[in-house]
PDB file of N, CA and C in Angstrom:
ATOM      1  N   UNK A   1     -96.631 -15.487 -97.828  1.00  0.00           N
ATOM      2  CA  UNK A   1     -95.759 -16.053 -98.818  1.00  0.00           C
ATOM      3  C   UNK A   1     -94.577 -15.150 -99.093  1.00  0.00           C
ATOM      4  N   UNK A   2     -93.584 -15.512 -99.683  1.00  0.00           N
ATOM      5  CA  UNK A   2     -92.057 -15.113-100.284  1.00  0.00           C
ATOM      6  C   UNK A   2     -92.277 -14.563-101.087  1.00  0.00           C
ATOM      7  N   UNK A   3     -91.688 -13.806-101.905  1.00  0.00           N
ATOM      8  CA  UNK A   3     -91.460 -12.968-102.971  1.00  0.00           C
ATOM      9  C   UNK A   3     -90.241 -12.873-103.752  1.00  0.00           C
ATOM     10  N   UNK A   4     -90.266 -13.466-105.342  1.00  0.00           N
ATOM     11  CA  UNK A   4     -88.708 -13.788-105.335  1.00  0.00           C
ATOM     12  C   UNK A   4     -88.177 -12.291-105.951  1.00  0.00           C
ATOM     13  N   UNK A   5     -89.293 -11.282-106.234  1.00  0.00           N
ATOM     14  CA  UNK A   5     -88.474 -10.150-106.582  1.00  0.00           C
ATOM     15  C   UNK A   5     -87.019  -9.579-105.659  1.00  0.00           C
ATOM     16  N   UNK A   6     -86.533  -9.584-105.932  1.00  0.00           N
ATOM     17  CA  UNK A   6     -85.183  -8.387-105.094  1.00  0.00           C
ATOM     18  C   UNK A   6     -85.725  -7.201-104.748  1.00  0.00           C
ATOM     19  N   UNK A   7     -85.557  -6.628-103.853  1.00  0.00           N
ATOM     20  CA  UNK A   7     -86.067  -5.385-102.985  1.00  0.00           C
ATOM     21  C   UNK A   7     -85.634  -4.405-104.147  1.00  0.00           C
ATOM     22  N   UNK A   8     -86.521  -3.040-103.999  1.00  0.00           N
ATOM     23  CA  UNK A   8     -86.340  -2.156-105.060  1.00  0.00           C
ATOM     24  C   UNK A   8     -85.056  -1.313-105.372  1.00  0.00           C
ATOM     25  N   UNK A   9     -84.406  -1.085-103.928  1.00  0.00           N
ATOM     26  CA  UNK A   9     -82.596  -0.843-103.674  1.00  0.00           C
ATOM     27  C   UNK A   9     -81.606  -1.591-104.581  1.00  0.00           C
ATOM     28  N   UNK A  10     -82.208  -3.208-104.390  1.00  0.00           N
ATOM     29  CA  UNK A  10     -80.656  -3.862-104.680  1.00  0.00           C
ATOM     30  C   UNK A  10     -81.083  -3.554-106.045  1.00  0.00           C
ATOM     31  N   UNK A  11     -82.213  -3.916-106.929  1.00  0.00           N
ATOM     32  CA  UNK A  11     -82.531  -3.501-108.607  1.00  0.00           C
ATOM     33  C   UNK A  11     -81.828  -2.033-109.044  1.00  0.00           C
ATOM     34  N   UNK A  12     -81.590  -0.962-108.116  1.00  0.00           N
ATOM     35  CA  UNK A  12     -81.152   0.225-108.343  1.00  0.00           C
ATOM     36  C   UNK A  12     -79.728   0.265-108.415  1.00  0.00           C
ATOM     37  N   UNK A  13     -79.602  -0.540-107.586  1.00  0.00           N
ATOM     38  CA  UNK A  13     -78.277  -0.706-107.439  1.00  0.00           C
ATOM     39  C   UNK A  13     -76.982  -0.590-108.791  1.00  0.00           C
ATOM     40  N   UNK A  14     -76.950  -1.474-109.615  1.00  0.00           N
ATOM     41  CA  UNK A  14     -75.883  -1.301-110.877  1.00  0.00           C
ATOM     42  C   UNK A  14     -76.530   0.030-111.266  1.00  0.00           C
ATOM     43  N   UNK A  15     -77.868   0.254-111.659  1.00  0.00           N
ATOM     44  CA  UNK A  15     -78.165   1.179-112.418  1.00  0.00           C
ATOM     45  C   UNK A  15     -77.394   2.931-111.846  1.00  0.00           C
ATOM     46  N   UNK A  16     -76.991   2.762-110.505  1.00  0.00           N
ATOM     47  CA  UNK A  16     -76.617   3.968-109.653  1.00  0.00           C
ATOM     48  C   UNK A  16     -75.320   3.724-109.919  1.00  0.00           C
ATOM     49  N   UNK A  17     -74.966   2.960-109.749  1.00  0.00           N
ATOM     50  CA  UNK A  17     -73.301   2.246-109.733  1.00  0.00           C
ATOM     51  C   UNK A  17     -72.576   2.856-111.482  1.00  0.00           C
ATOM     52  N   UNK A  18     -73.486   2.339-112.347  1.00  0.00           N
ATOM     53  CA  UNK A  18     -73.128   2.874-114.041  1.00  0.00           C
ATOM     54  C   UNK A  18     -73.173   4.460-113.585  1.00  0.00           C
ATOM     55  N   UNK A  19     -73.483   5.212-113.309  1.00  0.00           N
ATOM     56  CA  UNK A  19     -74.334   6.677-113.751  1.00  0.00           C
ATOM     57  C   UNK A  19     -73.347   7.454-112.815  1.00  0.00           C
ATOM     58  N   UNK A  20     -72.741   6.749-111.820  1.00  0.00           N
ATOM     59  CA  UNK A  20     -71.816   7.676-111.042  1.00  0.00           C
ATOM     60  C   UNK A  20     -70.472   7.612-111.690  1.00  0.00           C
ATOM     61  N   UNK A  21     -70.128   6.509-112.348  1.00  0.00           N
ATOM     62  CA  UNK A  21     -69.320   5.941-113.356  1.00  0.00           C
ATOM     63  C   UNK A  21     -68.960   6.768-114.582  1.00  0.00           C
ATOM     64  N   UNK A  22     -70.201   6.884-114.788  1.00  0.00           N
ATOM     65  CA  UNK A  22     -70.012   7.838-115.806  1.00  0.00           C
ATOM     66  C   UNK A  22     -70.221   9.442-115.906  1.00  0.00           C
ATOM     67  N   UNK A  23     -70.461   9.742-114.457  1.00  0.00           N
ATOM     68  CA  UNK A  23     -70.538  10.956-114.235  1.00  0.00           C
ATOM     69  C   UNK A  23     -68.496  11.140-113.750  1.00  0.00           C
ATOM     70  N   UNK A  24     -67.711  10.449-112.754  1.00  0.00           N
ATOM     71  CA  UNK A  24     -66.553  10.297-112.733  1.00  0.00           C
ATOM     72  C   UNK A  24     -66.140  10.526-114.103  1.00  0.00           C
ATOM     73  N   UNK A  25     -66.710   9.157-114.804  1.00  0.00           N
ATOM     74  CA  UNK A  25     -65.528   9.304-116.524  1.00  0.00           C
ATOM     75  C   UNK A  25     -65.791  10.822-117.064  1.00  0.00           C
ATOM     76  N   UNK A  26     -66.992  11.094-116.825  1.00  0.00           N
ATOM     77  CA  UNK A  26     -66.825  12.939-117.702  1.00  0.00           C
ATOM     78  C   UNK A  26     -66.313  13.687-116.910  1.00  0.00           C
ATOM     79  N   UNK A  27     -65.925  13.763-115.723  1.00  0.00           N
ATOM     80  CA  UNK A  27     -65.222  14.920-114.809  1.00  0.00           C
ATOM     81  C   UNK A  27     -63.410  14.502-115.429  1.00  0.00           C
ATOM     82  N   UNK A  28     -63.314  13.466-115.285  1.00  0.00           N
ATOM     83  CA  UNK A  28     -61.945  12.704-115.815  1.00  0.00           C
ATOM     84  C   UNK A  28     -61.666  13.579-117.383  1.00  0.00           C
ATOM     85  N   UNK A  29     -62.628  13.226-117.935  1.00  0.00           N
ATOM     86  CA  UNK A  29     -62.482  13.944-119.323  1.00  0.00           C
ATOM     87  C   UNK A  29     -62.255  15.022-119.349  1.00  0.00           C
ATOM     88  N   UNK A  30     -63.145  16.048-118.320  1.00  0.00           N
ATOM     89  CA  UNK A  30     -62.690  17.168-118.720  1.00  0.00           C
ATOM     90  C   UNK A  30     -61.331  18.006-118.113  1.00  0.00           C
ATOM     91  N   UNK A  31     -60.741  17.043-116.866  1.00  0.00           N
ATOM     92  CA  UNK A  31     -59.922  16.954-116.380  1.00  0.00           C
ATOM     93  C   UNK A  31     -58.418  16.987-117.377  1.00  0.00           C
ATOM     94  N   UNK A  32     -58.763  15.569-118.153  1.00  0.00           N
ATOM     95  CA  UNK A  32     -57.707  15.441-119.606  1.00  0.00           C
ATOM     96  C   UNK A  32     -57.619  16.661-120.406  1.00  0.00           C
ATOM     97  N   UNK A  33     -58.937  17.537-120.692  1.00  0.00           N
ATOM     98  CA  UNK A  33     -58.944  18.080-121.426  1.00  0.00           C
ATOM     99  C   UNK A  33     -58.335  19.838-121.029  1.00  0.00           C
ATOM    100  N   UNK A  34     -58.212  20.160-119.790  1.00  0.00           N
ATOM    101  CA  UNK A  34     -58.218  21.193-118.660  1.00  0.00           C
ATOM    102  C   UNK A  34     -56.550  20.504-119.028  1.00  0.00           C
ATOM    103  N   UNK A  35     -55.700  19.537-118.780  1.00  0.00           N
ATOM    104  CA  UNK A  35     -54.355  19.211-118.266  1.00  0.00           C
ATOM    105  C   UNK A  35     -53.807  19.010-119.301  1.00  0.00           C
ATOM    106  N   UNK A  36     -54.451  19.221-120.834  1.00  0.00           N
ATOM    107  CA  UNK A  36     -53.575  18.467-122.239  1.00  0.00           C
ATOM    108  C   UNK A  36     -53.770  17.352-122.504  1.00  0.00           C
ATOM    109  N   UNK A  37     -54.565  16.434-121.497  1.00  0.00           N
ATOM    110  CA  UNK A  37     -54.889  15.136-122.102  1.00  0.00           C
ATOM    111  C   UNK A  37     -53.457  14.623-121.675  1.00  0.00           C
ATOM    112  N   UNK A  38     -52.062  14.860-121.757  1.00  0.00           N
ATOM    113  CA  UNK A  38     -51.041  13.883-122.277  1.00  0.00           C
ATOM    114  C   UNK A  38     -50.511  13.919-123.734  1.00  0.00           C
ATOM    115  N   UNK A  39     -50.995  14.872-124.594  1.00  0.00           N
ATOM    116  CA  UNK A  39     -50.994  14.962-125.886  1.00  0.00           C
ATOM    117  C   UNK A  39     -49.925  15.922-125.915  1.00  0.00           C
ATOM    118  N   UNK A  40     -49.314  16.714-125.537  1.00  0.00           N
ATOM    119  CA  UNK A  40     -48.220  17.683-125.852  1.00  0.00           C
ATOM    120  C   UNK A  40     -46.802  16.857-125.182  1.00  0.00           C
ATOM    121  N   UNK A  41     -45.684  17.161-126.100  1.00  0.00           N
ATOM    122  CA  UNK A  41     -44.446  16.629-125.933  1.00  0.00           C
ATOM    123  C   UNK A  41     -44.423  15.159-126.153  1.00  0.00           C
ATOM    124  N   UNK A  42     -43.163  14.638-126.629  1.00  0.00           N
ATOM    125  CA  UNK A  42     -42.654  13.563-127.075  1.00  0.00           C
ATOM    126  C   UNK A  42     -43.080  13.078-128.030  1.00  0.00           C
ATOM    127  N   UNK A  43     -42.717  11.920-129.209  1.00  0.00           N
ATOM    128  CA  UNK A  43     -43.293  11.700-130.036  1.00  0.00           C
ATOM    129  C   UNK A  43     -44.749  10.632-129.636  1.00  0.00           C
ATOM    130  N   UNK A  44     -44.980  10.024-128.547  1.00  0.00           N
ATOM    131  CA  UNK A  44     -46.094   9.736-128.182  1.00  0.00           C
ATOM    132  C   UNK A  44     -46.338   8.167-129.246  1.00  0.00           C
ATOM    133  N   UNK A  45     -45.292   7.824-129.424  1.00  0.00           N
ATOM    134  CA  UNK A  45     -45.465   6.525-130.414  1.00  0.00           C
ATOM    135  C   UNK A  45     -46.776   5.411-130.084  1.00  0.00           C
ATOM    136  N   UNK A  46     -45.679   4.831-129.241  1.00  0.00           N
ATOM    137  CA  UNK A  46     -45.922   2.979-128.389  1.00  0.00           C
ATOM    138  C   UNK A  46     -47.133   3.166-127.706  1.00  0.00           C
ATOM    139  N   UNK A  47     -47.243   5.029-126.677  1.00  0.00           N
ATOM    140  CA  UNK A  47     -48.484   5.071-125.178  1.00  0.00           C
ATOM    141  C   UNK A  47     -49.241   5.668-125.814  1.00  0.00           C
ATOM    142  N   UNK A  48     -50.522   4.955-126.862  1.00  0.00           N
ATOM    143  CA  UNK A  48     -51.810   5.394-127.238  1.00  0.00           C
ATOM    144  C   UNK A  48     -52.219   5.857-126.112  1.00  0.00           C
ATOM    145  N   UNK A  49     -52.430   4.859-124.413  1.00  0.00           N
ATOM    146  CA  UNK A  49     -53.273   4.598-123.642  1.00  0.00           C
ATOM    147  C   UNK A  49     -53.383   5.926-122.606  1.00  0.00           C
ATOM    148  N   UNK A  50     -52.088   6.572-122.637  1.00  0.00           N
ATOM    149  CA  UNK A  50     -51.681   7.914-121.952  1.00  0.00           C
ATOM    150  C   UNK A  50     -52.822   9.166-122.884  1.00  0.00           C
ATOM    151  N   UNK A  51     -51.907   8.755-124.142  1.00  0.00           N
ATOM    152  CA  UNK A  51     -52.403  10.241-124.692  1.00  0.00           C
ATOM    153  C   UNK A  51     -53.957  10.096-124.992  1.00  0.00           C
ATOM    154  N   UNK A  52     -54.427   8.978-125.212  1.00  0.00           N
ATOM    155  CA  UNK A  52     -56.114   8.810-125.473  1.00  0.00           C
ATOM    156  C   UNK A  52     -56.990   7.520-125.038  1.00  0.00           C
ATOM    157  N   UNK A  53     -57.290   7.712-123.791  1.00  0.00           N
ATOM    158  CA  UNK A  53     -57.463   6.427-123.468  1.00  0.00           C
ATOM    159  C   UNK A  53     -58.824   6.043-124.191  1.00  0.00           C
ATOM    160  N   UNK A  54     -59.047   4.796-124.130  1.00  0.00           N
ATOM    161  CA  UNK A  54     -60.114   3.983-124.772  1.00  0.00           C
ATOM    162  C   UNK A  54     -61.458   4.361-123.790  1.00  0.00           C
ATOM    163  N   UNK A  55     -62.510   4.841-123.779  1.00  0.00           N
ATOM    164  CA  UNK A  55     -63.684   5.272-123.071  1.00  0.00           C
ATOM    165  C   UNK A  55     -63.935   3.967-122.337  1.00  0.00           C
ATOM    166  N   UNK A  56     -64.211   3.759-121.496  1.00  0.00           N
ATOM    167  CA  UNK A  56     -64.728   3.066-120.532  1.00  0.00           C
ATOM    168  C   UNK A  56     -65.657   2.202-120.581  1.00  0.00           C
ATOM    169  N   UNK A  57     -66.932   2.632-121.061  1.00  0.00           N
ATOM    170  CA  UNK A  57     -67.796   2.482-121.731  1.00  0.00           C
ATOM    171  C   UNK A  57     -67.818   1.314-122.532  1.00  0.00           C
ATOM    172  N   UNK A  58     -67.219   1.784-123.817  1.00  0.00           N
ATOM    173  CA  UNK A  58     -67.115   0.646-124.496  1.00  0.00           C
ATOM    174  C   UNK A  58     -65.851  -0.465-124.700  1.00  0.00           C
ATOM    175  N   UNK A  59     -65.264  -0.125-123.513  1.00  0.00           N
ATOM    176  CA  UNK A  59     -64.516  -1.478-123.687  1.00  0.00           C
ATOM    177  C   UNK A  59     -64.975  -3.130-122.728  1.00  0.00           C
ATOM    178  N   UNK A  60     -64.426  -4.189-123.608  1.00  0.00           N
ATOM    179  CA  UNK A  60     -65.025  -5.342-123.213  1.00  0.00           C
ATOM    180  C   UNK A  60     -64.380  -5.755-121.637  1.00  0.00           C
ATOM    181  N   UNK A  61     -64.963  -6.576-121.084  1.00  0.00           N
ATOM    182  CA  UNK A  61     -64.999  -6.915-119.225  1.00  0.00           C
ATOM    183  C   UNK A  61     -63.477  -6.985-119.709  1.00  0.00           C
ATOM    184  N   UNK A  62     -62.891  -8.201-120.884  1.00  0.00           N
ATOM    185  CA  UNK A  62     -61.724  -8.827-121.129  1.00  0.00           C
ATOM    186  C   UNK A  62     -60.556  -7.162-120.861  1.00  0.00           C
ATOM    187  N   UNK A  63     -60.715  -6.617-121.883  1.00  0.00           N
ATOM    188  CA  UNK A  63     -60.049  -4.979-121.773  1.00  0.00           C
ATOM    189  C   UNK A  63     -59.764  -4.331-120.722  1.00  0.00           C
ATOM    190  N   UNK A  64     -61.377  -4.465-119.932  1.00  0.00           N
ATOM    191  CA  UNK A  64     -61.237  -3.855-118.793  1.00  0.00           C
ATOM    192  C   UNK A  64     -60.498  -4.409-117.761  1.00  0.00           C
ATOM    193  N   UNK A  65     -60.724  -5.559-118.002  1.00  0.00           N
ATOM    194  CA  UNK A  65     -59.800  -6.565-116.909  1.00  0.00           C
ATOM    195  C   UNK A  65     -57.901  -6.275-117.161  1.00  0.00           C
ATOM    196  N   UNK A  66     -57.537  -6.237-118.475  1.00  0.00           N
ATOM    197  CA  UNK A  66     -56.465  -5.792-119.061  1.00  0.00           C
ATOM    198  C   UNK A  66     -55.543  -4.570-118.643  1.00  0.00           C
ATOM    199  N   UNK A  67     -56.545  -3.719-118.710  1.00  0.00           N
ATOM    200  CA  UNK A  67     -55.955  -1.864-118.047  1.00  0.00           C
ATOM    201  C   UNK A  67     -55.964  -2.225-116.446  1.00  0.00           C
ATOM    202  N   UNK A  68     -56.597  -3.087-116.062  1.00  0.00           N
ATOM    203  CA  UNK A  68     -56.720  -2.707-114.532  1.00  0.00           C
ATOM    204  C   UNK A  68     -55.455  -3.697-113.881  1.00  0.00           C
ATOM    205  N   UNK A  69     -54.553  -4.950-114.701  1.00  0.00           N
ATOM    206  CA  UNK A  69     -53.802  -4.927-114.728  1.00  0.00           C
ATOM    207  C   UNK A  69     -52.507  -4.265-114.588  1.00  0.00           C
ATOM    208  N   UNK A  70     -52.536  -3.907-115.998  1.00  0.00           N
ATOM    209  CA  UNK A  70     -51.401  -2.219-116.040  1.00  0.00           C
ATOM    210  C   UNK A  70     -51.274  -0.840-115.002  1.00  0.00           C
ATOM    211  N   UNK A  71     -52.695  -0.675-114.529  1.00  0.00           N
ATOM    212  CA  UNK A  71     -52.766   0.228-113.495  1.00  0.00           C
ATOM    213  C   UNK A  71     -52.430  -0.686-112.088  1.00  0.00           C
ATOM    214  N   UNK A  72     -52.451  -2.174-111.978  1.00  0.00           N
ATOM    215  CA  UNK A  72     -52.554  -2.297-110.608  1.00  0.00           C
ATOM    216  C   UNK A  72     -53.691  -2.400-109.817  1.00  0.00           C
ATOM    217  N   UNK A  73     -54.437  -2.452-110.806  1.00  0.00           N
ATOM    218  CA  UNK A  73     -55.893  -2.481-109.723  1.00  0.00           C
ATOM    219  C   UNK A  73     -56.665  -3.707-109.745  1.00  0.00           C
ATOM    220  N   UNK A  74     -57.380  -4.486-109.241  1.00  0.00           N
ATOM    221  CA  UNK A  74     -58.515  -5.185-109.025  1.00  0.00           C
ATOM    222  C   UNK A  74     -59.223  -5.657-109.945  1.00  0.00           C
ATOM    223  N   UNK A  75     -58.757  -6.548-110.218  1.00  0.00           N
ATOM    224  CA  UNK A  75     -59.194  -7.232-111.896  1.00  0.00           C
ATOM    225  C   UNK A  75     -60.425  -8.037-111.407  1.00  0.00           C
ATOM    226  N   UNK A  76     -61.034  -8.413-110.364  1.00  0.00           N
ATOM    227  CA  UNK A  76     -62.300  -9.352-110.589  1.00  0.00           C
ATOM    228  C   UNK A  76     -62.946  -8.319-109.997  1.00  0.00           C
ATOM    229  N   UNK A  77     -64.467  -9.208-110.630  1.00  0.00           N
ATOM    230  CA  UNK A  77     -65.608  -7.988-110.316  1.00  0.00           C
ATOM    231  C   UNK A  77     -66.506  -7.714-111.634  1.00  0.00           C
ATOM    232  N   UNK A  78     -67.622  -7.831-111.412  1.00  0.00           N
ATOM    233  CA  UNK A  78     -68.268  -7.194-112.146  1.00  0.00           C
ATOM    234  C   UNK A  78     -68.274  -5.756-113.217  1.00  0.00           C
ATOM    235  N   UNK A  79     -68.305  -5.827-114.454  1.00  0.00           N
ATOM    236  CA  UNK A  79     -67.970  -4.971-115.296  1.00  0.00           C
ATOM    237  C   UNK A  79     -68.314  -3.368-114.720  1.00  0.00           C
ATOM    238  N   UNK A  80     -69.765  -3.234-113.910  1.00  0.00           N
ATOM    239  CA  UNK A  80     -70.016  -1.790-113.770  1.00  0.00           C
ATOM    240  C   UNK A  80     -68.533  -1.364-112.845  1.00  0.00           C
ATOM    241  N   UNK A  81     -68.331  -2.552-111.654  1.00  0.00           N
ATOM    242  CA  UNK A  81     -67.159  -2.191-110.400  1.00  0.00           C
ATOM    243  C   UNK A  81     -66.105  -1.655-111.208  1.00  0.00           C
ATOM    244  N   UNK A  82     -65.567  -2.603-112.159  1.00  0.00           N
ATOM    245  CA  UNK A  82     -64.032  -2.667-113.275  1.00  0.00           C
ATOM    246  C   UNK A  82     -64.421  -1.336-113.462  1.00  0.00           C
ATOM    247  N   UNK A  83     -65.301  -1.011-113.835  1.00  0.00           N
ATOM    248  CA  UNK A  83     -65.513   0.266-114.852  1.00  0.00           C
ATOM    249  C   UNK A  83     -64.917   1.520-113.205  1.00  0.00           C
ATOM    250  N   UNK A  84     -65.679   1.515-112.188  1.00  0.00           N
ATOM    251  CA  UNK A  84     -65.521   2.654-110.895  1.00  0.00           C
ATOM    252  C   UNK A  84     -64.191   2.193-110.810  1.00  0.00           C
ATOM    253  N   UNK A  85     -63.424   1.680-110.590  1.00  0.00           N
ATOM    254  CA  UNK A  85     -62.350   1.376-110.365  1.00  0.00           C
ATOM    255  C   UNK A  85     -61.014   1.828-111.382  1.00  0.00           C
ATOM    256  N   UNK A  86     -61.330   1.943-112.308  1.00  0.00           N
ATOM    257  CA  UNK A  86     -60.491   2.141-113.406  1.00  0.00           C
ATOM    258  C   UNK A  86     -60.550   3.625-113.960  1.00  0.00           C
ATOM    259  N   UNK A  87     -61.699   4.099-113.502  1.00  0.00           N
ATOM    260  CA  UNK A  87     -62.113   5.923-113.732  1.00  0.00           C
ATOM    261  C   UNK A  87     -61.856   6.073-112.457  1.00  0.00           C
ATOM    262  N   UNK A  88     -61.481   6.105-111.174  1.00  0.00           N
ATOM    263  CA  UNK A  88     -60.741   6.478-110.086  1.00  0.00           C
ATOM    264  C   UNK A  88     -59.366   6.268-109.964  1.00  0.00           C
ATOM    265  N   UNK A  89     -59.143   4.966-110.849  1.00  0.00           N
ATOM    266  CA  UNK A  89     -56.936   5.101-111.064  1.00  0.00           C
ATOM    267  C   UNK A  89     -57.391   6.509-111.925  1.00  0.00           C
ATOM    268  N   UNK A  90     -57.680   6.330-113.155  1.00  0.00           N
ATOM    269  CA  UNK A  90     -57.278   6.991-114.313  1.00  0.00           C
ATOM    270  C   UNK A  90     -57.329   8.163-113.863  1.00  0.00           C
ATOM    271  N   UNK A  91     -58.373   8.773-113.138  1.00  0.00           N
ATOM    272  CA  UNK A  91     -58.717  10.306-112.480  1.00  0.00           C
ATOM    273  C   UNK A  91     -57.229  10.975-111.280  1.00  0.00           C
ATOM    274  N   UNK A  92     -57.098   9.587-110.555  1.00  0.00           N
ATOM    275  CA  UNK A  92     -55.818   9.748-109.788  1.00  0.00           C
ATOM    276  C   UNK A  92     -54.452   9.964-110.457  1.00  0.00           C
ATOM    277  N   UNK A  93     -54.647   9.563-111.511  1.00  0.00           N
ATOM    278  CA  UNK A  93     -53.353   9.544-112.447  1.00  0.00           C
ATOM    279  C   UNK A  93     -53.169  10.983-113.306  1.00  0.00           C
ATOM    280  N   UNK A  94     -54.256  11.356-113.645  1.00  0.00           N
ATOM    281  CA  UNK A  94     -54.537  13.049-114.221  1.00  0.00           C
ATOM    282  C   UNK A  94     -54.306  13.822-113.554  1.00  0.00           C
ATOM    283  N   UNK A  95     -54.880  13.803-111.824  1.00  0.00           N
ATOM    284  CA  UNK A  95     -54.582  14.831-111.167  1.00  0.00           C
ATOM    285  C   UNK A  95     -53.000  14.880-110.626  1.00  0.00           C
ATOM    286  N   UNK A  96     -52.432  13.254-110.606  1.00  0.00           N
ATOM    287  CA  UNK A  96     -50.728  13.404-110.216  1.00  0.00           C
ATOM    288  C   UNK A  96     -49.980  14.472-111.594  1.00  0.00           C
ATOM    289  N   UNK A  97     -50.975  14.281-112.568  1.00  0.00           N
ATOM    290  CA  UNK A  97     -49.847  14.852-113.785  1.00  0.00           C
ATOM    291  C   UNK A  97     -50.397  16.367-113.974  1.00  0.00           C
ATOM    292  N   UNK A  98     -50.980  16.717-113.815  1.00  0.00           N
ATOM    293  CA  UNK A  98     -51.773  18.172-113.623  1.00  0.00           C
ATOM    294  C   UNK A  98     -50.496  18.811-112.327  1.00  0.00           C
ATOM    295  N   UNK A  99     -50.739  18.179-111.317  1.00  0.00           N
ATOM    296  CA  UNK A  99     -49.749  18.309-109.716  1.00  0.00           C
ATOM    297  C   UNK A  99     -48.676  18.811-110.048  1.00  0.00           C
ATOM    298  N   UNK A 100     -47.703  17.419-111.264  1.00  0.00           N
ATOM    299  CA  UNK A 100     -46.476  17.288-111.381  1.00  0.00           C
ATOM    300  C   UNK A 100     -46.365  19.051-112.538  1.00  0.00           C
ATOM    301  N   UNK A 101     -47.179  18.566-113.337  1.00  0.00           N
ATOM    302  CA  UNK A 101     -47.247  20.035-113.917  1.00  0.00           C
ATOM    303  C   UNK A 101     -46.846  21.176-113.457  1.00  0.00           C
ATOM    304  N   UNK A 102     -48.003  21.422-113.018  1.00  0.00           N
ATOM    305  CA  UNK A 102     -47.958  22.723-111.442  1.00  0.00           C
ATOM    306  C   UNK A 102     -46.723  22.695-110.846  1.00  0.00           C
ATOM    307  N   UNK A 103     -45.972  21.769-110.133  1.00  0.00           N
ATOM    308  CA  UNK A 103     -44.599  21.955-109.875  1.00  0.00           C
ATOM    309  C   UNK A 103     -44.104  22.544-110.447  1.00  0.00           C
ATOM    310  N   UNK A 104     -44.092  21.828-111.630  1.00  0.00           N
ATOM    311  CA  UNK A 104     -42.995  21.976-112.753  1.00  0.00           C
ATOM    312  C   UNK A 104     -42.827  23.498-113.111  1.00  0.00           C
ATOM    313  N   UNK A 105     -43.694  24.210-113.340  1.00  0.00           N
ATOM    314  CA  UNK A 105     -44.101  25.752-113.608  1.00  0.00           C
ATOM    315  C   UNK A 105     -43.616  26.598-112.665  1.00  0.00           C
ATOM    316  N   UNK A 106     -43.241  26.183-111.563  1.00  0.00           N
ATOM    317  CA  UNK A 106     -43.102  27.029-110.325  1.00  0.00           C
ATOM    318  C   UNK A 106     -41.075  27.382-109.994  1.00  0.00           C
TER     319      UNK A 106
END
């Protein structure tokens, strides 16, 4: 006979998918936190999203779907994907401004 369980991989699956997610979002963080975050210079009015972005975590699929807009990225998909996808712009985007930094100093 069949078995309608899902093999024990694919069940692991989101659960591996969240946890690398959020191992990315804390390297990201401390990345922000190592580069200024975005928080020094200008008055920083209108770009909350620069100087403090909204955690990952808890924002809704709708949100997430929203930023990944603005970044350019891949708006369908399952919330854990939105989530890897949006902590790899955001991480790419820290290290261009960390980079541009470093130039800048030289």
């Amino acid at each position: 006979g069949g078995s309608d369980a899902p093999p024990p991989a694919a069940a692991a699956g989101p659960n591996i998918i969240e946890r690398t997610a959020e191992i990315v979002e804390g390297a990201s963080n401390v990345l922000n936190t190592l580069t200024g975050g975005g928080s020094s210079g200008g008055s920083g009015g209108d770009d909350k999203q620069a100087a403090s972005p909204k955690a990952l975590s808890r924002m809704t699929k709708k949100d997430l779907q929203a930023e990944c807009d603005e970044r350019g990225v891949d708006r369908m998909g399952k919330v854990a994907e939105l989530r890897v996808r949006l902590r790899a712009a955001r991480k790419a985007e820290a290290e261009a401004v960390k980079a541009n930094a470093k130039k800048n100093r030289k």
